[in-house]
Protein backbone atom coordinates (compact mmCIF):
# COMPACT_ATOMS: atom_id res chain seq x y z
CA UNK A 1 8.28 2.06 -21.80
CA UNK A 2 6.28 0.08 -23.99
CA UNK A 3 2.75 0.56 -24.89
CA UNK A 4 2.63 -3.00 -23.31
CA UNK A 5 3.54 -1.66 -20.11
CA UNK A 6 0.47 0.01 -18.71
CA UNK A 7 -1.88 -1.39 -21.46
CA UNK A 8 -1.12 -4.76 -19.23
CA UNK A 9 -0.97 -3.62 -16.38
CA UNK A 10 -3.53 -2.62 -13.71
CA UNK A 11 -3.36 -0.03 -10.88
CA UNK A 12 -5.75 0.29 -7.72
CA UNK A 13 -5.80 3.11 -5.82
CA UNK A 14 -3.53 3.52 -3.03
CA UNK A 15 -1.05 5.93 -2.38
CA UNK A 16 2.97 5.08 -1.48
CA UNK A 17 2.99 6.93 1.69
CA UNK A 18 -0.13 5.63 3.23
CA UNK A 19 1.34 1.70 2.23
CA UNK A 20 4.89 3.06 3.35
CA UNK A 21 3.27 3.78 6.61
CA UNK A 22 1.97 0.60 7.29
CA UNK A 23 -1.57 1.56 6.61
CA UNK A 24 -2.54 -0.97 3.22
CA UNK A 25 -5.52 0.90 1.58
CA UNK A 26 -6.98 -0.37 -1.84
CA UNK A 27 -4.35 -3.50 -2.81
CA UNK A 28 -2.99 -2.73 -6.52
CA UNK A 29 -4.44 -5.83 -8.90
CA UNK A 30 -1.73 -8.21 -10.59
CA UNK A 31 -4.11 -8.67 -13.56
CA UNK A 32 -2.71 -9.21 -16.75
CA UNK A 33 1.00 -9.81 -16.15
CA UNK A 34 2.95 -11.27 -19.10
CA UNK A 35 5.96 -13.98 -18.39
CA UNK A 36 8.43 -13.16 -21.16
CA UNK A 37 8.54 -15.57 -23.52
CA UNK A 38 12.29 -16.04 -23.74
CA UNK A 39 14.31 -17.10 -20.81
CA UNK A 40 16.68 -14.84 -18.85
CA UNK A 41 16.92 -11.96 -17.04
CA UNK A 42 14.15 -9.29 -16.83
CA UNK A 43 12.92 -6.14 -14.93
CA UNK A 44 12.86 -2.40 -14.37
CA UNK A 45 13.90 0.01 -12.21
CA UNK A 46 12.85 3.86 -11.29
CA UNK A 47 13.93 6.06 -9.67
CA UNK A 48 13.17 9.92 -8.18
CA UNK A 49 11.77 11.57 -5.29
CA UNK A 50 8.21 13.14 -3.77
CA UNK A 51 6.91 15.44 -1.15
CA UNK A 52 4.44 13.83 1.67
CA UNK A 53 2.13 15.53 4.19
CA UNK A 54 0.56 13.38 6.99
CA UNK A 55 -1.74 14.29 10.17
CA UNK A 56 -1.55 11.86 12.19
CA UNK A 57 -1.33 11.20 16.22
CA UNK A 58 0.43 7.77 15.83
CA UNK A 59 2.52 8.27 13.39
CA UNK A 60 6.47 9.79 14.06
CA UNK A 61 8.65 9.27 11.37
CA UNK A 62 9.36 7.30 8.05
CA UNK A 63 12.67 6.23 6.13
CA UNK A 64 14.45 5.63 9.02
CA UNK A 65 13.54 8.49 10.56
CA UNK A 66 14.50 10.84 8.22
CA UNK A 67 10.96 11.85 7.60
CA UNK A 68 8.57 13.02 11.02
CA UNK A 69 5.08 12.88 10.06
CA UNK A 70 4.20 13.12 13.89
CA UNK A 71 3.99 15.92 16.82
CA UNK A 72 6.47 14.84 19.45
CA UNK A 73 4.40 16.72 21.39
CA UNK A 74 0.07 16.84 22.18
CA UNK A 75 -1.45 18.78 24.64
CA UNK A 76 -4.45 16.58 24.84
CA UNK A 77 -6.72 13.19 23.84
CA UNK A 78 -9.73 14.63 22.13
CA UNK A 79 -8.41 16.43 19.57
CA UNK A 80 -8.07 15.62 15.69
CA UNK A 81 -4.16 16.29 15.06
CA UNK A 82 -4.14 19.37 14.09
CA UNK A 83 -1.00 20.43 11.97
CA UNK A 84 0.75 18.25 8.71
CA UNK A 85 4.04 17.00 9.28
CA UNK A 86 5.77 15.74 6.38
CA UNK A 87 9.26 16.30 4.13
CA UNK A 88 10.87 14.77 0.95
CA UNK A 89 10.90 10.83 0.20
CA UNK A 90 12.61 9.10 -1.71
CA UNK A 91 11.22 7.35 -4.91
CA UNK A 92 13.29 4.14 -5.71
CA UNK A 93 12.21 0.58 -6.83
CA UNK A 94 13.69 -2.00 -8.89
CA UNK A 95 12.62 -5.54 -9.63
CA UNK A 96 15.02 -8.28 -11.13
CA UNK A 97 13.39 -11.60 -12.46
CA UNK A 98 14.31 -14.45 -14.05
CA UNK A 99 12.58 -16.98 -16.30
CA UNK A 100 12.93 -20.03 -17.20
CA UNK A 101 11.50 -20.34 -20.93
CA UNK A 102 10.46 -24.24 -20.70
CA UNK A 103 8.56 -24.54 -17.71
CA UNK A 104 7.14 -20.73 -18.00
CA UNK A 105 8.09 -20.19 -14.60
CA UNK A 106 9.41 -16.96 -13.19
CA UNK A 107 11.31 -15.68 -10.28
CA UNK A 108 11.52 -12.45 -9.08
CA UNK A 109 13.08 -10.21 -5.92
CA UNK A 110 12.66 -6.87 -5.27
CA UNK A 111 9.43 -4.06 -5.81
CA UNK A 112 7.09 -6.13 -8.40
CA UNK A 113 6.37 -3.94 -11.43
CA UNK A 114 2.68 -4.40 -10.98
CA UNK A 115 3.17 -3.09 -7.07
CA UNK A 116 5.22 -0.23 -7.84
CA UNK A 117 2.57 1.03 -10.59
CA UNK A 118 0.24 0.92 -7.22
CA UNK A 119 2.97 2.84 -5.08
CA UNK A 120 3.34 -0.08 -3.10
CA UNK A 121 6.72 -0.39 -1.75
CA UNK A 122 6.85 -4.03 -0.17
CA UNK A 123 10.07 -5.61 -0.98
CA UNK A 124 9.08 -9.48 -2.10
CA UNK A 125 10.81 -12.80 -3.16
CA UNK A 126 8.26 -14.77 -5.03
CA UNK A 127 7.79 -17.09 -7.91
CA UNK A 128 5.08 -17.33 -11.03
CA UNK A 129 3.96 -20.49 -12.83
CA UNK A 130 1.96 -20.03 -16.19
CA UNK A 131 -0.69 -22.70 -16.13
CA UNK A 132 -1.77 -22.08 -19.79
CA UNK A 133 -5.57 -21.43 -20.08
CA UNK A 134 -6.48 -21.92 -16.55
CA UNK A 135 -3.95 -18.60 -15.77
CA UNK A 136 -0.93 -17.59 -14.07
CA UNK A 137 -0.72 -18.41 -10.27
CA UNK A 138 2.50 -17.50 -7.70
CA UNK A 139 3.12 -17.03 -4.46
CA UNK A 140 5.92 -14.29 -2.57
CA UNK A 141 7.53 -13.47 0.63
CA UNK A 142 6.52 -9.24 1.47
CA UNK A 143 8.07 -7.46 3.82
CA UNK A 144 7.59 -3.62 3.95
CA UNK A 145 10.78 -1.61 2.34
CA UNK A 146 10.39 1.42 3.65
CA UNK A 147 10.99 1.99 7.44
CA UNK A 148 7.79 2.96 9.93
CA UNK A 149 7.92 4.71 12.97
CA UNK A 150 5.22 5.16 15.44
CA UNK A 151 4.98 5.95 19.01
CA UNK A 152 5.19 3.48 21.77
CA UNK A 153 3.02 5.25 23.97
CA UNK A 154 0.66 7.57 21.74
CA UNK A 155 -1.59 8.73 24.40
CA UNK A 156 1.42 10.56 26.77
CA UNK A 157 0.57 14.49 26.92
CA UNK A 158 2.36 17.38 28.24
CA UNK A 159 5.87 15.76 27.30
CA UNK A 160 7.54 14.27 24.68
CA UNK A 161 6.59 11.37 22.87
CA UNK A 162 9.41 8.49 22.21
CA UNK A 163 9.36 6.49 18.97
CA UNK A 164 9.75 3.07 18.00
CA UNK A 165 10.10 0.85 14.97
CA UNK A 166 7.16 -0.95 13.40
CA UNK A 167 7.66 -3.61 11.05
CA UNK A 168 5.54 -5.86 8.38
CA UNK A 169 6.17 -8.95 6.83
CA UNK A 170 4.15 -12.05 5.52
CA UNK A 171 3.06 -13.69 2.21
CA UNK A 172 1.03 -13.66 -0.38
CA UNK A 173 -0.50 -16.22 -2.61
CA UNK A 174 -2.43 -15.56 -5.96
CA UNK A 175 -4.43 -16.87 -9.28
CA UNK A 176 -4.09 -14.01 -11.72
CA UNK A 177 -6.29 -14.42 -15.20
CA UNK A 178 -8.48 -16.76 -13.67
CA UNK A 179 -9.65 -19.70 -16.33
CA UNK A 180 -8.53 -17.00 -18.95
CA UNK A 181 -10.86 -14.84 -17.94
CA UNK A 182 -10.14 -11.06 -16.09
CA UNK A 183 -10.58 -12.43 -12.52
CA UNK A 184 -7.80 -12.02 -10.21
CA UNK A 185 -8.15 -14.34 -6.78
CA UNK A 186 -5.73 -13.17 -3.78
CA UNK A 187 -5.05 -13.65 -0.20
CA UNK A 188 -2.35 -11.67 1.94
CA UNK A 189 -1.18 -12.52 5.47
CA UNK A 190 1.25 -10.42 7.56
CA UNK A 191 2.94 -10.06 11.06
CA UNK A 192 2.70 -6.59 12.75
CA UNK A 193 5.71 -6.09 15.17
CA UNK A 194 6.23 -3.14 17.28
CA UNK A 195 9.21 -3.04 19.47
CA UNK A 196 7.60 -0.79 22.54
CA UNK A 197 4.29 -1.20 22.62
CA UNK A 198 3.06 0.59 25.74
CA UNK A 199 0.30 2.35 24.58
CA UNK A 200 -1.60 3.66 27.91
CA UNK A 201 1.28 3.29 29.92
CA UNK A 202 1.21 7.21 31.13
CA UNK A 203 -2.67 6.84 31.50
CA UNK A 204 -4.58 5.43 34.91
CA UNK A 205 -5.68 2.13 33.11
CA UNK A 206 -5.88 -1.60 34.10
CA UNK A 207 -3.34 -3.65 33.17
CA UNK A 208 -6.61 -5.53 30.94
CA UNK A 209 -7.38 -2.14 29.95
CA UNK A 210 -4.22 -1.10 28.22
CA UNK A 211 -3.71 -4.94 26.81
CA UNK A 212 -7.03 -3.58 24.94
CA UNK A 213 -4.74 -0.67 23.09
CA UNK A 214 -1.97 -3.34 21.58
CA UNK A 215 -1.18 -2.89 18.08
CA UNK A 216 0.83 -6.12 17.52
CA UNK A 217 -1.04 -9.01 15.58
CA UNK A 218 -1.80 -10.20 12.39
CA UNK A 219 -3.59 -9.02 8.96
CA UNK A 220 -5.65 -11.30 7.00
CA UNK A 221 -6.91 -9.76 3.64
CA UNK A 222 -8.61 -11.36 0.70
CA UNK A 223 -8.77 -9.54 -2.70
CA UNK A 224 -11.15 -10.06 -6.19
CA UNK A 225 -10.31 -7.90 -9.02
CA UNK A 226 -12.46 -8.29 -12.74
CA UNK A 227 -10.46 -6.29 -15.45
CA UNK A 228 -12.90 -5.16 -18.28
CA UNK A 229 -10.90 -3.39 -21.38
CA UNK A 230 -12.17 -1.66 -24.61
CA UNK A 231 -10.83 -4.02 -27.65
CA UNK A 232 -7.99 -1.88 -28.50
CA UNK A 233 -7.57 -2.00 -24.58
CA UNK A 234 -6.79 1.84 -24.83
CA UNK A 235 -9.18 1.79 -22.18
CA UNK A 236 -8.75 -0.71 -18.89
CA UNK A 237 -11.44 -0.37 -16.03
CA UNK A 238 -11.02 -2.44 -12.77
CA UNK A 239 -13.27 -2.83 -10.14
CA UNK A 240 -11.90 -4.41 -6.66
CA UNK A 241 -13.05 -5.86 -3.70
CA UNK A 242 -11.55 -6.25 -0.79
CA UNK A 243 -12.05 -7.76 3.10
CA UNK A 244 -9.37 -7.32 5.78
CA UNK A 245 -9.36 -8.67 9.23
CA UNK A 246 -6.89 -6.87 11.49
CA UNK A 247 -6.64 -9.55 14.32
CA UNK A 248 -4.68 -7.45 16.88
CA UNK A 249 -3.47 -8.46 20.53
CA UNK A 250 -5.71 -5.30 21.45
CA UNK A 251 -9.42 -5.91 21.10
CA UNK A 252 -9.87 -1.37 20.58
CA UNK A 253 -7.66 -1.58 18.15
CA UNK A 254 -8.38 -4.82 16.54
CA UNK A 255 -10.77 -4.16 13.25
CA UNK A 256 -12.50 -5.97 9.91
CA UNK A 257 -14.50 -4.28 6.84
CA UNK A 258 -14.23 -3.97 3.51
CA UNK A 259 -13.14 -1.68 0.77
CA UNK A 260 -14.20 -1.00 -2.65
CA UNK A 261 -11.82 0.56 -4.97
CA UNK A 262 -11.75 1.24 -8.94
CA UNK A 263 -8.99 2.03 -11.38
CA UNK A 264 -8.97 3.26 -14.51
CA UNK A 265 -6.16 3.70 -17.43
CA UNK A 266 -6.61 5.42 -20.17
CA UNK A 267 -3.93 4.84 -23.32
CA UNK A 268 -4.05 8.38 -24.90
CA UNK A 269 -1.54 7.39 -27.63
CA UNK A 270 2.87 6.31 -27.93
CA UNK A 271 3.41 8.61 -25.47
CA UNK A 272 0.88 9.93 -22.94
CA UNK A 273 -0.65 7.38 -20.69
CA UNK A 274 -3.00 8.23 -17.29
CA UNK A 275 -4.20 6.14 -14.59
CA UNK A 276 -6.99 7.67 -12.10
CA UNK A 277 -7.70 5.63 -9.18
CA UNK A 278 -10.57 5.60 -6.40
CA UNK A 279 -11.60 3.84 -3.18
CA UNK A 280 -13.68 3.66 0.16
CA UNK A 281 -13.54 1.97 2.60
CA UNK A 282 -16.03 1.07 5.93
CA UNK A 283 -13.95 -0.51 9.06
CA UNK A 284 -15.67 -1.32 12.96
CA UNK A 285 -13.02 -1.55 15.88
CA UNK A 286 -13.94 -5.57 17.56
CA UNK A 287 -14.09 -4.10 21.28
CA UNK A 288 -14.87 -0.61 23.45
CA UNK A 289 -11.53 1.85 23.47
CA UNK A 290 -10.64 1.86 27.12
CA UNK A 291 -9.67 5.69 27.37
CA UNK A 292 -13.07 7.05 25.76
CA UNK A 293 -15.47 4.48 26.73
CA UNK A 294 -17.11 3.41 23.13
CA UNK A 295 -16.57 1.69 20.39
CA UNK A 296 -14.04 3.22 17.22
CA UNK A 297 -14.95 3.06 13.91
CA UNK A 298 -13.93 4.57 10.42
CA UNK A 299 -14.43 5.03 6.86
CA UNK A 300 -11.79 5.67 4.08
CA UNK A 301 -11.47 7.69 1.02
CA UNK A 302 -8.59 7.45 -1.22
CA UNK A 303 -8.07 8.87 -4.73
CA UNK A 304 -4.89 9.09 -6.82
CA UNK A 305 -3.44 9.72 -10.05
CA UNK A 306 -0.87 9.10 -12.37
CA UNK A 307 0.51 10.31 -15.47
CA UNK A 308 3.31 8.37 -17.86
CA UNK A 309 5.01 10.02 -20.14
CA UNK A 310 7.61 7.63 -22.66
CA UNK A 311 10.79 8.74 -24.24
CA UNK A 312 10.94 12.03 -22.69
CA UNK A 313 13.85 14.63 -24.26
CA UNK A 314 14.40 11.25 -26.60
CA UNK A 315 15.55 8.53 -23.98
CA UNK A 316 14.21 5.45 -25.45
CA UNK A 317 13.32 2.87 -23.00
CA UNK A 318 12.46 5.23 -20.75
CA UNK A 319 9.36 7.42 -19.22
CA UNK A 320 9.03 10.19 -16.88
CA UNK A 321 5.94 9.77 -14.66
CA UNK A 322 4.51 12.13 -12.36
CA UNK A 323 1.82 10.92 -9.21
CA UNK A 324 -0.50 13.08 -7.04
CA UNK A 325 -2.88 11.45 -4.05
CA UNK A 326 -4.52 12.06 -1.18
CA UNK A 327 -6.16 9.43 1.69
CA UNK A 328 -7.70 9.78 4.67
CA UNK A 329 -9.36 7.93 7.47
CA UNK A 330 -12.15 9.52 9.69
CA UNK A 331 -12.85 7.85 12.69
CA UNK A 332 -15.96 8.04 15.65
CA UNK A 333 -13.36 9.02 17.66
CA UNK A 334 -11.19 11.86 16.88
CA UNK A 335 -8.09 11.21 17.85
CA UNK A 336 -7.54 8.28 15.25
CA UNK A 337 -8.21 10.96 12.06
CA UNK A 338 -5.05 10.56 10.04
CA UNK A 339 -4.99 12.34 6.61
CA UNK A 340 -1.72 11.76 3.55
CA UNK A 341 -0.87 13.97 0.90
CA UNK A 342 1.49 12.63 -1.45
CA UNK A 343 3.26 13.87 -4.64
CA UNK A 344 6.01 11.86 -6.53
CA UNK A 345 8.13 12.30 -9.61
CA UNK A 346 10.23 9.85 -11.49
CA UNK A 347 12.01 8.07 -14.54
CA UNK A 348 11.13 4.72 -15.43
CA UNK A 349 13.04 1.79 -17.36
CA UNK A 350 11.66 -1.66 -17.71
CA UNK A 351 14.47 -3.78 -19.46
């Protein structure tokens, strides 16, 4: 890895198994990416594994199932979940890109660089257009890589739960370096799908009442990012702020707020690089849950970080990195808590 590398790049906290899971806490910042200024192909690809420990009442499985991070099984409705579920996941992204030297424009597929330094593991299809002074703008298909299960009905007790898929894709548009200056401008959208929603089914509700618990629906999110560096830039600080409107078919579940998040990297020297990341977040449920009679809400608190090491045991081109972070939502209502642990370890390659 190049001193490049992270010097241009900026993280925002987040963890990968919270935006494996669907969840989307602090958004990682695009700021300062670099179209190559000869044509061809580019990219980078890592690879390794981690460890992840979730608490959560919704959640069942990840990677296809390979993962649970669920109880099959709850005895009751009031209850914080009360045990971490969790296993090995797998580490992998890779981006290819392609530029075309004349025009300064770039495509890419695959994990973007800038994402993956985040942990976020959307797969995308996007392009970038360098617009000289006035900055670098693009636009990219995102769908999420790594498989999500939850349960279709959450709220059955006394038996076991059955799981089904949930799935995210949508787009995202973007003015990075904004009139030359460190302002990054974004806006997400996304489709939730879940194949069997019947959340409620097993409980005496209203039809109305359990259309109230539907988790299908759209995200709306709009990002600002300012990236302040030292001069030698051995020191990058980025503040973010962020809104996100989760209009769900459910009303309960439907929610908006905002979140605050800051990064920091620190360039130690050739070799040793850190990134320490930080967020919080404040969200209000748009209607009353049905099952408990008042209105959810919930804040966030995320922290995370990284440490790069380049040419380790001599492999130029190459760095080992090493990620610890923790998240957690606490919500009015019990139930909802859900709490990730995450630890991940890898070798890196940008070619």
């Amino acid at each position: 890895m190049t001193k490049k590398l992270l010097s241009k790049q900026t993280v925002l906290s987040s963890s990968i198994a919270m935006l494996a899971l669907g969840f989307g806490l602090a958004a990682s910042s695009q700021a300062a990416v670099i179209i190559p200024t000869k044509g061809g192909f580019s990219g980078y690809v890592n690879v390794g594994a981690g460890a992840v420990g979730v608490k959560s009442n919704m959640l069942a499985s990840i990677v296809s199932g390979k993962v649970n991070v669920g109880e099959k099984e709850i005895d009751n409705l009031s209850d914080s979940p009360n045990s971490s579920e969790g296993g090995a996941i797998p580490a992998l992204s890779v981006e290819l890109s392609y530029t075309f030297a004349s025009t300064r424009t770039q495509v890419h597929l695959g994990n973007l660089l800038e994402d993956f330094l985040s942990f976020d593991t959307s797969t995308v299809l996007g392009v970038r257009q360098d617009i000289g002074r006035a900055g670098l703008v693009g636009a990219s298909y995102e769908q999420t890589a790594i498989d999500t299960q939850v349960w279709s009905d959450p709220y059955l007790t006394g038996a076991k739960r059955k799981d089904t898929d949930r799935t995210s894709d949508g787009f995202r548009v973007y003015w990075q370096q904004f009139m030359s200056s460190g302002l990054e401008l974004r806006y997400t959208s996304k489709k939730i799908d879940i194949d069997d929603e019947n959340s409620g089914q097993s409980l005496a509700l209203s039809d109305d009442q359990r259309g109230l618990l539907d988790r299908n629906g759209d995200t709306d999110r709009f990002d600002l990012f300012y990236e302040f560096s030292s001069d030698d830039r051995h020191h990058i600080v980025t503040p973010g702020l962020s809104y996100v409107d989760r209009d769900l078919d459910g009303n309960a579940m439907a929610n908006d707020g905002g979140i605050a998040s800051l990064n920091y990297i620190y360039e130690h020297d050739d070799h040793w690089r850190y990134v320490l990341n930080a967020s919080y977040s404040d969200f209000d449920m748009k209607d009353d849950n049905p099952i408990y009679g008042i209105g959810d809400s919930y804040n966030g608190y995320g922290a995370s970080g990284t440490v790069f090491y380049t040419e380790p045991f001599g492999l130029k081109h190459w760095a080992f990195n090493a990620t610890v972070g923790w998240y957690e939502d606490d919500h009015d209502i019990d139930f909802y808590d859900t709490s990730v642990g995450v630890f991940t370890l890898g070798m890196f390659r940008k070619f």
